[in-house]
Protein backbone atom coordinates (compact mmCIF):
# COMPACT_ATOMS: atom_id res chain seq x y z
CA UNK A 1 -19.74 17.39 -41.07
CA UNK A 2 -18.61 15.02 -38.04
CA UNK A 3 -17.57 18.52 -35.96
CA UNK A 4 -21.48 18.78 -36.43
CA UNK A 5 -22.28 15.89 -35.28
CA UNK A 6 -20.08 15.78 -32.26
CA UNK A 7 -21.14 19.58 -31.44
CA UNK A 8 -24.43 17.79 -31.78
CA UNK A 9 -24.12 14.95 -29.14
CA UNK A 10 -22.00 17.12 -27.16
CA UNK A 11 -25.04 19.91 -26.55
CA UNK A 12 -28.35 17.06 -26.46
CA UNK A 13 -26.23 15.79 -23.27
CA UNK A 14 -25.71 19.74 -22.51
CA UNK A 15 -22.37 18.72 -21.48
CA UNK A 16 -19.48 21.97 -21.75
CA UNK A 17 -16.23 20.93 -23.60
CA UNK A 18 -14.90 21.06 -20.55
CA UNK A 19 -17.09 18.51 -19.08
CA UNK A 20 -16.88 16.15 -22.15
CA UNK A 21 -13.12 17.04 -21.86
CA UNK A 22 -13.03 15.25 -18.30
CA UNK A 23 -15.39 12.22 -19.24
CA UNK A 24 -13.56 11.21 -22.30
CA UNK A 25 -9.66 12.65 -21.10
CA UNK A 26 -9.64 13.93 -24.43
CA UNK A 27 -7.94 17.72 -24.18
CA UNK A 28 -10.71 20.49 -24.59
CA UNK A 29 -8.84 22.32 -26.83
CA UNK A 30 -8.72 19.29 -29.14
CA UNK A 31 -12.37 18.60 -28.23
CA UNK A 32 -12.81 22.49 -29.74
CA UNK A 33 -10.47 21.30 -32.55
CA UNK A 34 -12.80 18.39 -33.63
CA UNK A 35 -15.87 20.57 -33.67
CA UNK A 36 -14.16 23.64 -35.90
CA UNK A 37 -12.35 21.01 -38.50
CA UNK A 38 -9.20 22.45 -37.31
CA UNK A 39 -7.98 19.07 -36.21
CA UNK A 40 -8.56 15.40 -37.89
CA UNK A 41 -10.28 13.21 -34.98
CA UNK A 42 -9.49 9.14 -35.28
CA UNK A 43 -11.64 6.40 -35.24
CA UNK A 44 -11.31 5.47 -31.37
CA UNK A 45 -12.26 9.42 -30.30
CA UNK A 46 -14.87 9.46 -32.09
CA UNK A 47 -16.61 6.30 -30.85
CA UNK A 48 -15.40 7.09 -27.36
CA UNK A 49 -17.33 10.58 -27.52
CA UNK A 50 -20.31 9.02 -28.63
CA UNK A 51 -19.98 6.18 -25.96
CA UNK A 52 -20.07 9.04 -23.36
CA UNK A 53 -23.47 10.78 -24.84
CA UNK A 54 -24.93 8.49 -25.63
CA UNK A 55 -24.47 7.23 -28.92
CA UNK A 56 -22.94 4.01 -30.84
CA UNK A 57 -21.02 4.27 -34.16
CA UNK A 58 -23.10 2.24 -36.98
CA UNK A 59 -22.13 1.53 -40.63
CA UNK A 60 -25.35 0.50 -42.11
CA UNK A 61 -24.65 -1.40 -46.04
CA UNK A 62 -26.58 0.85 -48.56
CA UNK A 63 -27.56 -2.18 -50.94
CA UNK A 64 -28.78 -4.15 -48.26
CA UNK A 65 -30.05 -2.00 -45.04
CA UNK A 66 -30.30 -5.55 -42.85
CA UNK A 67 -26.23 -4.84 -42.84
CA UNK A 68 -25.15 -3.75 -39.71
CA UNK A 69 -21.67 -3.21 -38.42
CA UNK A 70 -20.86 -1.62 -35.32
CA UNK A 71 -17.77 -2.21 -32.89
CA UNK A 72 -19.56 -4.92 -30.67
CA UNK A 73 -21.06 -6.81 -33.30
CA UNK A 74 -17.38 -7.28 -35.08
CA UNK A 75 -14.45 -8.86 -33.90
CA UNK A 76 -11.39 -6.73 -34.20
CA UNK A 77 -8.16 -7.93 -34.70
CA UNK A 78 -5.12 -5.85 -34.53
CA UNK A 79 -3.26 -5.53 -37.26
């Protein structure tokens, strides 16, 4: 499903994989990766392709909708 999704974001913003490639200095090849499931994508490449078109990663609870996490309304600590 998320190969989808950033296949998805990637053609709304009609960018190539190339271009994304060079926005995000993620490889094209592993951009390619992420879209076919051939490759697991982490956390940080997936919020940094959706910074780039466009988008923001949001966790929204299910029991209570008014539950919102997203990277800039957390404080992250490393670990």
């Amino acid at each position: 499903m998320i190969g989808k999704i950033l296949k998805t974001m990637r053609r709304e913003n009609n960018f190539t994989q190339e271009k994304l490639a060079e926005l995000t200095y993620i490889g094209r090849s592993t951009l390619s990766d992420y879209e076919r499931l051939k490759t697991d994508i982490n956390f940080e490449n997936i919020e940094k392709i959706a910074e780039v078109c466009g988008y923001e990663v949001v966790f929204i609870n299910k029991k209570d909708k008014n539950k919102v996490l997203t990277t800039k309304n957390i404080e992250r600590k490393e670990i």
